[in-house]
PDB file of N, CA and C in Angstrom:
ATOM      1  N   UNK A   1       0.841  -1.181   0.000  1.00  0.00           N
ATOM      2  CA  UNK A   1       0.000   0.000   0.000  1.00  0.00           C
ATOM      3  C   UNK A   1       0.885   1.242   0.000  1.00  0.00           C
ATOM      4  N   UNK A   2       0.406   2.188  -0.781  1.00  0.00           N
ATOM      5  CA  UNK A   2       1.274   3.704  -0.585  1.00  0.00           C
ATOM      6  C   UNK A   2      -0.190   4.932  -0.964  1.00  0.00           C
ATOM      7  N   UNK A   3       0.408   5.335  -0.368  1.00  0.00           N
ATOM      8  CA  UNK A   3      -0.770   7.076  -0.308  1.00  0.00           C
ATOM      9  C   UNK A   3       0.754   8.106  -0.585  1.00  0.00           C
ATOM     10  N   UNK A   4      -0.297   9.109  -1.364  1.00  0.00           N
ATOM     11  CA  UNK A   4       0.828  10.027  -2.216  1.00  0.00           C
ATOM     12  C   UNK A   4      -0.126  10.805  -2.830  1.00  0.00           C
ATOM     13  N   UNK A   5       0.054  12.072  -3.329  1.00  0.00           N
ATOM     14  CA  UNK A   5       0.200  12.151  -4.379  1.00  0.00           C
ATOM     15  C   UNK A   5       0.840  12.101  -6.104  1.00  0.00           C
ATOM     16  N   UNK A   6       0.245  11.477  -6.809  1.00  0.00           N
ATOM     17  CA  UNK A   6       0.720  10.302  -8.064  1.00  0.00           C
ATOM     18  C   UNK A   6       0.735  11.319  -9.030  1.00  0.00           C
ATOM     19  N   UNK A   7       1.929  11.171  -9.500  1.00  0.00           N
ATOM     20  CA  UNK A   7       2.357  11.490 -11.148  1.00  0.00           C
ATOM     21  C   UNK A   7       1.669  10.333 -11.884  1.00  0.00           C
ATOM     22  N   UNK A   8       0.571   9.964 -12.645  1.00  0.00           N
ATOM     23  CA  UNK A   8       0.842   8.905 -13.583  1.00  0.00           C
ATOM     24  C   UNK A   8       1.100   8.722 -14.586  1.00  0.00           C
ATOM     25  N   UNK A   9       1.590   9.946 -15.615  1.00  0.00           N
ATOM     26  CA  UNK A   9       1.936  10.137 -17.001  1.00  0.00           C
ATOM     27  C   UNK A   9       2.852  10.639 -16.824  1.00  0.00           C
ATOM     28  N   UNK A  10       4.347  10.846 -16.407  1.00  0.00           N
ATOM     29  CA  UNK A  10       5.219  11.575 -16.366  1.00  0.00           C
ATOM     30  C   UNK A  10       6.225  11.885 -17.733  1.00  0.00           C
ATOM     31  N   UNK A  11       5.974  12.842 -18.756  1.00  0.00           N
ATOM     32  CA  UNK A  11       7.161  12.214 -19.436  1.00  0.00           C
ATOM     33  C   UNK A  11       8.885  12.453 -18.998  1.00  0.00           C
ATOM     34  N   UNK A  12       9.272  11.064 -19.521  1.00  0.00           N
ATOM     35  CA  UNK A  12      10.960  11.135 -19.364  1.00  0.00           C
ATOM     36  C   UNK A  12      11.510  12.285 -20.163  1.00  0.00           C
ATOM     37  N   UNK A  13      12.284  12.878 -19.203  1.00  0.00           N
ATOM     38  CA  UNK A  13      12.849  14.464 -19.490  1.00  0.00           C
ATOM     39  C   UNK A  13      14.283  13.702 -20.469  1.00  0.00           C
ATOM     40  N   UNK A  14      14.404  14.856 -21.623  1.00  0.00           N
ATOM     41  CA  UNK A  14      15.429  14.103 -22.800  1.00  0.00           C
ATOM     42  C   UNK A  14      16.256  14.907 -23.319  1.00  0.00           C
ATOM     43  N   UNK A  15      16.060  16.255 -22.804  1.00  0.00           N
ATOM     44  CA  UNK A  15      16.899  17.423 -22.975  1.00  0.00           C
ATOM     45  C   UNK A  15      18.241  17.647 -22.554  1.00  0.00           C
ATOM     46  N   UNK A  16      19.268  17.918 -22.953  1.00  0.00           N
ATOM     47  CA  UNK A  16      20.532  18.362 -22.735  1.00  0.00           C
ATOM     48  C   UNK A  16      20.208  19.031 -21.553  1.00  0.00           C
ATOM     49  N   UNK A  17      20.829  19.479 -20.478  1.00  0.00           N
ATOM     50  CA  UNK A  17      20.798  19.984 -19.388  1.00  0.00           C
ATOM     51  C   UNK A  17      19.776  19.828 -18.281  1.00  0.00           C
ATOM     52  N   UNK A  18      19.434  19.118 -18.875  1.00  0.00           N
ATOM     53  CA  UNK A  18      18.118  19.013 -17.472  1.00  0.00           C
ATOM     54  C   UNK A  18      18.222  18.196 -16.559  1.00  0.00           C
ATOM     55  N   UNK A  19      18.156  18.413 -15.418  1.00  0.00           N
ATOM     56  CA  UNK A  19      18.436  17.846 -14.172  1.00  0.00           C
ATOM     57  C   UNK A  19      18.383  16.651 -14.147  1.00  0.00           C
ATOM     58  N   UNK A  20      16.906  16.079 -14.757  1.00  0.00           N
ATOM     59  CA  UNK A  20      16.346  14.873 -14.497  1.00  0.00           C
ATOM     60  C   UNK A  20      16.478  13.955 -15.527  1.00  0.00           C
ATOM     61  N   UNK A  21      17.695  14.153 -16.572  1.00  0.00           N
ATOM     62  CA  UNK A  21      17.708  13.828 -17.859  1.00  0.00           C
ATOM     63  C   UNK A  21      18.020  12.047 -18.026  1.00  0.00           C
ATOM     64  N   UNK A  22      17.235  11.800 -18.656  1.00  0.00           N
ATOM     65  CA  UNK A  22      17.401  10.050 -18.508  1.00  0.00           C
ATOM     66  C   UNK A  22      17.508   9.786 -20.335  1.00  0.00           C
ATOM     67  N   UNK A  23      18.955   9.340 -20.389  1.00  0.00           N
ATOM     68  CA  UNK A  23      19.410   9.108 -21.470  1.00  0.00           C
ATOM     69  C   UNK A  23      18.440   7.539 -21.830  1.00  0.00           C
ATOM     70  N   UNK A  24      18.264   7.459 -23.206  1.00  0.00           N
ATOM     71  CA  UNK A  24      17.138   6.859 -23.429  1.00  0.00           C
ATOM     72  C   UNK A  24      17.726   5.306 -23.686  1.00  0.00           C
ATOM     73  N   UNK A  25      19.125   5.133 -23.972  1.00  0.00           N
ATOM     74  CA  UNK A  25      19.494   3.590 -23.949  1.00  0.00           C
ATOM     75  C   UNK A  25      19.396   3.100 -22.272  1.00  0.00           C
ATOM     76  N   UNK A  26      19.436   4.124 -21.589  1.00  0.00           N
ATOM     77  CA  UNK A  26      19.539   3.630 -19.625  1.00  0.00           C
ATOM     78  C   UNK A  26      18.013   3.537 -19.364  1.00  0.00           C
ATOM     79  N   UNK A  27      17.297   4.473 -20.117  1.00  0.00           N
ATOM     80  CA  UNK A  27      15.488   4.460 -19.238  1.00  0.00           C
ATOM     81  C   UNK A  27      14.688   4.892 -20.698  1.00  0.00           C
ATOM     82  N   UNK A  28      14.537   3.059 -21.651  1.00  0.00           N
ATOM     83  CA  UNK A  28      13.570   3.638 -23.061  1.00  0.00           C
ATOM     84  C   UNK A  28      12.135   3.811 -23.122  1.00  0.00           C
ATOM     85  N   UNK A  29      11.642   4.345 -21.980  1.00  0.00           N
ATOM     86  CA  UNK A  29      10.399   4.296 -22.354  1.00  0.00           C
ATOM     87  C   UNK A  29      10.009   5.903 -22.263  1.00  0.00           C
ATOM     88  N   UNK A  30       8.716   6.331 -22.650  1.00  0.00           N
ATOM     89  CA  UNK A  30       8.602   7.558 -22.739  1.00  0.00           C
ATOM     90  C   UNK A  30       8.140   8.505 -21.574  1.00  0.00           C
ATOM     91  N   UNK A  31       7.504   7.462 -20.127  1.00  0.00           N
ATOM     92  CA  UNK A  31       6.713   8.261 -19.460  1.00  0.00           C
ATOM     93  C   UNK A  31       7.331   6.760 -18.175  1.00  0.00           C
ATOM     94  N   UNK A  32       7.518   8.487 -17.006  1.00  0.00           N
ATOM     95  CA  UNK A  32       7.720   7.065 -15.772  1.00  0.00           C
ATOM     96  C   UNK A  32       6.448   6.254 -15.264  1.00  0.00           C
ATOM     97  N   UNK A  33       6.844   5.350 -14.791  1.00  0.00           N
ATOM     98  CA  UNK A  33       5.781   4.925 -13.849  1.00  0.00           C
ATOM     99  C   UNK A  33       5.172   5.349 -12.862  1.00  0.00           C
ATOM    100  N   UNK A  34       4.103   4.963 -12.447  1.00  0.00           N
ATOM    101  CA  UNK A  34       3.979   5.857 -11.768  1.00  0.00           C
ATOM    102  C   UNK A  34       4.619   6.526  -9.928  1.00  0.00           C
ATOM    103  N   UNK A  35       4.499   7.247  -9.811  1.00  0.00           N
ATOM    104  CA  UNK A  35       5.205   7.822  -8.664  1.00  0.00           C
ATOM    105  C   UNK A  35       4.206   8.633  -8.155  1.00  0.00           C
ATOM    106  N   UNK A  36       4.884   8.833  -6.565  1.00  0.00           N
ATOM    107  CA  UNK A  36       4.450  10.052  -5.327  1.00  0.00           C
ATOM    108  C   UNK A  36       5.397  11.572  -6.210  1.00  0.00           C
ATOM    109  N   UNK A  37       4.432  12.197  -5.844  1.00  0.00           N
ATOM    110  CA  UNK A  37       5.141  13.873  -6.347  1.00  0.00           C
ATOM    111  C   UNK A  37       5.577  13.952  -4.656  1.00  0.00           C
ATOM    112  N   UNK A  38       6.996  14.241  -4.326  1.00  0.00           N
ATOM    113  CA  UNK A  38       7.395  14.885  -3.296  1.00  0.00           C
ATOM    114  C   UNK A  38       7.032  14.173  -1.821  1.00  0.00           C
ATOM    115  N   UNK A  39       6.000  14.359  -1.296  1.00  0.00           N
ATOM    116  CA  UNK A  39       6.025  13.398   0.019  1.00  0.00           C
ATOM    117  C   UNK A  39       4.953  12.113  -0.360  1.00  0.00           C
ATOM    118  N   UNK A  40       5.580  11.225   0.017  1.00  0.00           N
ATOM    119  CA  UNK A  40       4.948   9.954   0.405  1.00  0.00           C
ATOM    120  C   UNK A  40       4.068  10.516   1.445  1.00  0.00           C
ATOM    121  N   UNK A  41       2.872  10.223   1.939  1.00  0.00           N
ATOM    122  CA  UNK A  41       2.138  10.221   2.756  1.00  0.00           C
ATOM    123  C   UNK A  41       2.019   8.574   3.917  1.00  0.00           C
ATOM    124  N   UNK A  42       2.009   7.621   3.074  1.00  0.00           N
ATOM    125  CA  UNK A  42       2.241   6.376   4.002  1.00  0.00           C
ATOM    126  C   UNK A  42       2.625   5.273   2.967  1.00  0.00           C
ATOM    127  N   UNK A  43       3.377   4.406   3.519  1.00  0.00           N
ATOM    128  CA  UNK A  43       3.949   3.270   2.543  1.00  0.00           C
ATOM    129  C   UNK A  43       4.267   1.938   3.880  1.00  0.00           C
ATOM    130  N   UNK A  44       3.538   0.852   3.160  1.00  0.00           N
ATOM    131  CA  UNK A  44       3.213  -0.366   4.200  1.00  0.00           C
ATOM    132  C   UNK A  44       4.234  -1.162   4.237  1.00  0.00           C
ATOM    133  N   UNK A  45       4.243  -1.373   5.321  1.00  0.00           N
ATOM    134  CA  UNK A  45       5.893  -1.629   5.836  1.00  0.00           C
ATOM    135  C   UNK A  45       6.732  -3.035   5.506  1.00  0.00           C
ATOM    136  N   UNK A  46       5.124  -3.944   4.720  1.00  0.00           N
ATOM    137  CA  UNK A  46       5.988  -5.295   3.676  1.00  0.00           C
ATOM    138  C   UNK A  46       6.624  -4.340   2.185  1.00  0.00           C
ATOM    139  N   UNK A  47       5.922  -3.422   1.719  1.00  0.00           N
ATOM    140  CA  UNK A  47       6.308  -2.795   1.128  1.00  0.00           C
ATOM    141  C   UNK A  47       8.132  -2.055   1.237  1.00  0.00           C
ATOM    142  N   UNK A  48       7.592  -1.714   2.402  1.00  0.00           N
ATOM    143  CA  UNK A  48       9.534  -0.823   3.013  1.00  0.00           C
ATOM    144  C   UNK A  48      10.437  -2.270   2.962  1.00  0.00           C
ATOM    145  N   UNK A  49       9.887  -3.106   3.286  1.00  0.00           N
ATOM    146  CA  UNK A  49      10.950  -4.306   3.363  1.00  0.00           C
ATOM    147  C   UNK A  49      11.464  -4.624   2.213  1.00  0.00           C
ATOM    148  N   UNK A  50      10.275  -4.899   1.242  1.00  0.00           N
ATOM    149  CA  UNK A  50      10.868  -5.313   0.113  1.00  0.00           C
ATOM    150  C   UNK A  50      11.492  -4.875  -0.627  1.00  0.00           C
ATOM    151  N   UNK A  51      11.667  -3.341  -0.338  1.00  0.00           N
ATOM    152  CA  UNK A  51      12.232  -2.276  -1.130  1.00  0.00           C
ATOM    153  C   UNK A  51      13.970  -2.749  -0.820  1.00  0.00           C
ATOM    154  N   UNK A  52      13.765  -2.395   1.019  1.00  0.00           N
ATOM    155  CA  UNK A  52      15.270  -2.746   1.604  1.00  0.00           C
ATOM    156  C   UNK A  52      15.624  -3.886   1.147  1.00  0.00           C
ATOM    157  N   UNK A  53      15.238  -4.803   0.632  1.00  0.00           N
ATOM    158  CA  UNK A  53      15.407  -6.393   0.497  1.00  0.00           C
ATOM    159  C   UNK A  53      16.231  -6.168  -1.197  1.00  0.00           C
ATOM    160  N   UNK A  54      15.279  -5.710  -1.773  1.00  0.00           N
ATOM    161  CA  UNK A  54      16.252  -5.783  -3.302  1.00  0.00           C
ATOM    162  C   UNK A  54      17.111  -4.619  -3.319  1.00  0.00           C
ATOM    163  N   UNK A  55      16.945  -3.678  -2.328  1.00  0.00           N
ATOM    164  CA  UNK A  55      18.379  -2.891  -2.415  1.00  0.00           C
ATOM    165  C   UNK A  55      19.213  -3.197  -2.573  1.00  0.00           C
ATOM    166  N   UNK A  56      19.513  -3.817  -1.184  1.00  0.00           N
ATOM    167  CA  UNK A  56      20.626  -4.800  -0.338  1.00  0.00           C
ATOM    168  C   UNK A  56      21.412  -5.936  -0.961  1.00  0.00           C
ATOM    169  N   UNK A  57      20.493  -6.424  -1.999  1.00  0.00           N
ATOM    170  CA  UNK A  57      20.768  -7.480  -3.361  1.00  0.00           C
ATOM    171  C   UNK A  57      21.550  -6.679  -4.368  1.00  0.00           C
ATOM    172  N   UNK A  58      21.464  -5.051  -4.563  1.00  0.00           N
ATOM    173  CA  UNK A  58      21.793  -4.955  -5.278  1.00  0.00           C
ATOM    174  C   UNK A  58      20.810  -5.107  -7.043  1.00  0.00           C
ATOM    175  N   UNK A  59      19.541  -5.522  -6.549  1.00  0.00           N
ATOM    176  CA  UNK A  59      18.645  -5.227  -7.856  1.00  0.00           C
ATOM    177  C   UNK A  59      17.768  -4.433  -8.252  1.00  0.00           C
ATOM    178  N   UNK A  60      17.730  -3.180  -7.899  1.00  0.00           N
ATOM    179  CA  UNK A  60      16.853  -1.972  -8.550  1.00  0.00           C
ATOM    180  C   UNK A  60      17.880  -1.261  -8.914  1.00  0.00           C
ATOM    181  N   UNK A  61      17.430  -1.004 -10.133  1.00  0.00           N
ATOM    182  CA  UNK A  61      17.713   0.381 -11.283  1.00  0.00           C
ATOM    183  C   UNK A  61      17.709   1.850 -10.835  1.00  0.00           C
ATOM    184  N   UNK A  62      18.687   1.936 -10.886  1.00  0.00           N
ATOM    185  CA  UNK A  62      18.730   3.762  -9.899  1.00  0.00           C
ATOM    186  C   UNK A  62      18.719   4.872 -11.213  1.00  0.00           C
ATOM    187  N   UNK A  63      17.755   5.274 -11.305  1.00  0.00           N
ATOM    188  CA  UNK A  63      17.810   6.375 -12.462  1.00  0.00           C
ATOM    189  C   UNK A  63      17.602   8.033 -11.369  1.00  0.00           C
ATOM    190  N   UNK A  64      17.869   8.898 -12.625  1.00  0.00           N
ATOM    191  CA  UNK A  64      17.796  10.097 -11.467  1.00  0.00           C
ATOM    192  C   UNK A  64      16.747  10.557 -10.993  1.00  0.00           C
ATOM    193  N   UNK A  65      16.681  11.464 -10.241  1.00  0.00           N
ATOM    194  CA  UNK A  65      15.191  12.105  -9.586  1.00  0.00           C
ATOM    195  C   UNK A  65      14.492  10.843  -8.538  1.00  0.00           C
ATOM    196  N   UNK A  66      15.014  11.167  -7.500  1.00  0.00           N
ATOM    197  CA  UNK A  66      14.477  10.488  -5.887  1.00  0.00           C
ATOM    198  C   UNK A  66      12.899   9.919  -6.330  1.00  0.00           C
ATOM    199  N   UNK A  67      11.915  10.609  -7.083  1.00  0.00           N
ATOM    200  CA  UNK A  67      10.750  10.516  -6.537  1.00  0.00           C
ATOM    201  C   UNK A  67      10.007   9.181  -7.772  1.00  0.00           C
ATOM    202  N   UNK A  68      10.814   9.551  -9.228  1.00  0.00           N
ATOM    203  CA  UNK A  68      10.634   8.740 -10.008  1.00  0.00           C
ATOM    204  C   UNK A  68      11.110   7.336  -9.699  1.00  0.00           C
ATOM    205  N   UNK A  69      12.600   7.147  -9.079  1.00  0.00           N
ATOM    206  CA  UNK A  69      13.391   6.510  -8.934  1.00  0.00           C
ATOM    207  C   UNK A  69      12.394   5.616  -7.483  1.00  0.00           C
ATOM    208  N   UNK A  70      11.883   5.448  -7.265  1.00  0.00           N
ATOM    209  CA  UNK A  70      10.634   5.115  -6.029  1.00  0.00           C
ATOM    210  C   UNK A  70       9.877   4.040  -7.182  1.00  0.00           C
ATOM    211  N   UNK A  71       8.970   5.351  -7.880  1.00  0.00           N
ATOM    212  CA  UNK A  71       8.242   4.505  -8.696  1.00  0.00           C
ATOM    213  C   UNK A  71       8.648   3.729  -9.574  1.00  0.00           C
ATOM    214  N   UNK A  72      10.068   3.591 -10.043  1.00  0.00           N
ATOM    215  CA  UNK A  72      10.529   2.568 -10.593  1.00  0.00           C
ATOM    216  C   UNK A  72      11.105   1.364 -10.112  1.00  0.00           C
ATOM    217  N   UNK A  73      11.706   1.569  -8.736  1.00  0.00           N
ATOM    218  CA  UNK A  73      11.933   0.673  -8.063  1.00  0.00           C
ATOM    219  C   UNK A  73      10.518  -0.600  -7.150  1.00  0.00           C
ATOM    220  N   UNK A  74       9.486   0.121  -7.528  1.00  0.00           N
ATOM    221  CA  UNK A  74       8.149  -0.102  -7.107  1.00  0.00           C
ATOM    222  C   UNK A  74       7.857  -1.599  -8.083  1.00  0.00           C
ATOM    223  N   UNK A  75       7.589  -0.573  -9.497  1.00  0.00           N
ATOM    224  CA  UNK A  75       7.258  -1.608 -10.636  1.00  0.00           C
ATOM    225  C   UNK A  75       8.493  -2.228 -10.657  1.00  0.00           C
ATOM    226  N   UNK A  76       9.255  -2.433 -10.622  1.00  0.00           N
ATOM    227  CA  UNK A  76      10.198  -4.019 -10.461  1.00  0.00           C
ATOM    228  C   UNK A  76       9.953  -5.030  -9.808  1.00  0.00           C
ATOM    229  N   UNK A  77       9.368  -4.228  -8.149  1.00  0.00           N
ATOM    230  CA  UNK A  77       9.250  -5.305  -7.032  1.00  0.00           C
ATOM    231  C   UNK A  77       7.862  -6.085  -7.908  1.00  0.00           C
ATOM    232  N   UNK A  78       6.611  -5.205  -8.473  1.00  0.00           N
ATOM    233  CA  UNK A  78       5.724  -5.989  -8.800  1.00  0.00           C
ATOM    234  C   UNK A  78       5.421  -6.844 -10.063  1.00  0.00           C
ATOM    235  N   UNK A  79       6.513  -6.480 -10.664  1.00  0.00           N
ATOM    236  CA  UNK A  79       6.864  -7.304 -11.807  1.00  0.00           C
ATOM    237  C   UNK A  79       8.202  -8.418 -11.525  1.00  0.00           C
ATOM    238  N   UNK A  80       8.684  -8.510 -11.011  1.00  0.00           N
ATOM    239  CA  UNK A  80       9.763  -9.529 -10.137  1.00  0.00           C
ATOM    240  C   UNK A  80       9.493 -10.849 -10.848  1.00  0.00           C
ATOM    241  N   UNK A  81      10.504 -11.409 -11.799  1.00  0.00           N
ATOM    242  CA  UNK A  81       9.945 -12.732 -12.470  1.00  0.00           C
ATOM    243  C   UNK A  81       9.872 -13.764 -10.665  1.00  0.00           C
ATOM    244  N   UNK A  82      10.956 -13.461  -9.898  1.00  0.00           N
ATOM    245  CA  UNK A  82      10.919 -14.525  -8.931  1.00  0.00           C
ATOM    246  C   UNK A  82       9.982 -14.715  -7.568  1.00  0.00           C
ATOM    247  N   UNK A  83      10.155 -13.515  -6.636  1.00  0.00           N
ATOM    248  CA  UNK A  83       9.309 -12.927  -6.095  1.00  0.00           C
ATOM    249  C   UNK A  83       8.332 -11.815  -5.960  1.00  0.00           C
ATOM    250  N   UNK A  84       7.185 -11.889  -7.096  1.00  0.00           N
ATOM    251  CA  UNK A  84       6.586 -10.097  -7.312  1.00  0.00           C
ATOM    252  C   UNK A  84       5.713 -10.166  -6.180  1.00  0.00           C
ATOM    253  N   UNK A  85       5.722  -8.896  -5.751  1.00  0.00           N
ATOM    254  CA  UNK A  85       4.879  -8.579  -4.620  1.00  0.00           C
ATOM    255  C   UNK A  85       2.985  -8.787  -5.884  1.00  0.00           C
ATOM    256  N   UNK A  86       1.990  -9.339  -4.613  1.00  0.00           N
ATOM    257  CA  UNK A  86       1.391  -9.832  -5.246  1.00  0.00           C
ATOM    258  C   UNK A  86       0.204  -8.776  -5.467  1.00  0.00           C
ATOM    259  N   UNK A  87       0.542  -7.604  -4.782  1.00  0.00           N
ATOM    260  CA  UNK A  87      -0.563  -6.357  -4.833  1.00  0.00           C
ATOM    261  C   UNK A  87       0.102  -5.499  -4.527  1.00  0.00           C
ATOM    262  N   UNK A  88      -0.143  -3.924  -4.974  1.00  0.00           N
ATOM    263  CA  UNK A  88       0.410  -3.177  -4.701  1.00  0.00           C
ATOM    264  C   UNK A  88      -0.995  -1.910  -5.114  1.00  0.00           C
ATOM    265  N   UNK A  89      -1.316  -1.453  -4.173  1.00  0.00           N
ATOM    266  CA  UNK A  89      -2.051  -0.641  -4.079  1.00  0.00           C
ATOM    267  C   UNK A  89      -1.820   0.824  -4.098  1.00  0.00           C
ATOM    268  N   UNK A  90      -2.455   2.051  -5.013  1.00  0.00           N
ATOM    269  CA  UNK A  90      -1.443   3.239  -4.942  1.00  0.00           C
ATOM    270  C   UNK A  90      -3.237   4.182  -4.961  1.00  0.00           C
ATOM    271  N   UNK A  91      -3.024   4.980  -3.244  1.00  0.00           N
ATOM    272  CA  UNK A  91      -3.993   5.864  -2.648  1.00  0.00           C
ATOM    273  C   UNK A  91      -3.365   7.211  -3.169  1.00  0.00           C
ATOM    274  N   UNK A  92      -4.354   7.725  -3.586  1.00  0.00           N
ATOM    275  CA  UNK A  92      -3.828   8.875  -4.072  1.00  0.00           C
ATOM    276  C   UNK A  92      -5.427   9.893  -3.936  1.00  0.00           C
ATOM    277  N   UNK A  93      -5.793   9.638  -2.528  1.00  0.00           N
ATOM    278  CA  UNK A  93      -7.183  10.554  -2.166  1.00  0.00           C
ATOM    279  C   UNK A  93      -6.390  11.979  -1.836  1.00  0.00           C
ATOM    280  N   UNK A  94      -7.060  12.808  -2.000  1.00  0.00           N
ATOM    281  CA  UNK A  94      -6.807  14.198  -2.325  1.00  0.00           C
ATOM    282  C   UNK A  94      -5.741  14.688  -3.121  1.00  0.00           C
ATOM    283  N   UNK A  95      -4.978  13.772  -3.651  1.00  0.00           N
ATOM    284  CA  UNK A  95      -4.219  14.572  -4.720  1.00  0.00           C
ATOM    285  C   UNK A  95      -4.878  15.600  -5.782  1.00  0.00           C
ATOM    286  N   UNK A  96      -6.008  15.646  -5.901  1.00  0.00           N
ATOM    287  CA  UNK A  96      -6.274  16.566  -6.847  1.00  0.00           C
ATOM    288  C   UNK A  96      -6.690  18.441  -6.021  1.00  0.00           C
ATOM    289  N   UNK A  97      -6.900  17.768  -4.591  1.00  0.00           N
ATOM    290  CA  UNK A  97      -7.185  18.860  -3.733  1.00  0.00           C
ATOM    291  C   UNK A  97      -5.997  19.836  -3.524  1.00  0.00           C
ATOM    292  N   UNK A  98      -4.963  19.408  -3.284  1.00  0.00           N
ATOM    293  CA  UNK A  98      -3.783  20.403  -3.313  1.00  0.00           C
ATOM    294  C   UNK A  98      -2.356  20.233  -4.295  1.00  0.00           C
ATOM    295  N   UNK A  99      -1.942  21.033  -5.047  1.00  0.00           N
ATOM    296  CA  UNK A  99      -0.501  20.265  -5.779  1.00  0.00           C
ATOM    297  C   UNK A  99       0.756  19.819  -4.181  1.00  0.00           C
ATOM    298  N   UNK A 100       0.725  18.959  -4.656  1.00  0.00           N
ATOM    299  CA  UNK A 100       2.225  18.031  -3.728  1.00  0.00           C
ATOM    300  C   UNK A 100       3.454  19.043  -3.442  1.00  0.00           C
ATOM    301  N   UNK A 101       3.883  19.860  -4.803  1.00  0.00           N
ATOM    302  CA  UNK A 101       4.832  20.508  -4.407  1.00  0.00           C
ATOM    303  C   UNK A 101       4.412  21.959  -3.171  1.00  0.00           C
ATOM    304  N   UNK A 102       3.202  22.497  -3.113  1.00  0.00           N
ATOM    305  CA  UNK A 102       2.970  23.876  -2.669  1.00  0.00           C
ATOM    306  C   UNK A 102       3.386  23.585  -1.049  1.00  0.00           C
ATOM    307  N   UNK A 103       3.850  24.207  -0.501  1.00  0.00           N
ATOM    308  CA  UNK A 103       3.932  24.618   0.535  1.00  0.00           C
ATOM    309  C   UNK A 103       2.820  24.561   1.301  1.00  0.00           C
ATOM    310  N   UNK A 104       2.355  23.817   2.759  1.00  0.00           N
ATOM    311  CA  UNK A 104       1.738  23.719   3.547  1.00  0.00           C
ATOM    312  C   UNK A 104       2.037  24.688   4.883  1.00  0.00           C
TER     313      UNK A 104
END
């Protein structure tokens, strides 16, 4: 389970200078998966494990930008040919009520 507010169309930034630039032979698709914009609100703690679990292995894909780099490490765990997590639920109640980045 995770609560957030969700990017779900993000496109992959492809521009010369840009912060978040994901060269397209390292990350070919056009739009990330989906992700929390900025704070996670809650993330369930088989979830936190499994995250720490394929860290620690050494098997998630580290691309740039913290928040994308979540949601990609996410869709791995649930696509996992060996162990995929077998649900993964993504709460995203009031995201449309405030943008994620504004200041509270």
């Amino acid at each position: 389970y995770m609560w957030g507010y969700f990017d779900y169309m993000s496109p992959v930034p492809r521009e010369e200078g840009s912060f978040f630039r994901q060269d397209e032979a390292e990350f070919p698709f056009p739009c990330f998966p989906p992700y929390a914009r900025g704070l996670v609100r809650a993330l369930s703690m088989d979830v936190v494990r499994r995250v720490a679990d394929a860290s620690r292995l050494g098997h998630l894909r580290m691309i740039s930008g913290d928040d994308p780099c979540l949601g990609l490490h996410l869709r791995q765990l649930v696509f996992d040919e060996e162990r995929p997590v077998p649900m993964l639920s993504l709460d995203d109640r009031d995201s449309y009520r405030v943008f994620a980045m504004e200041p509270s």
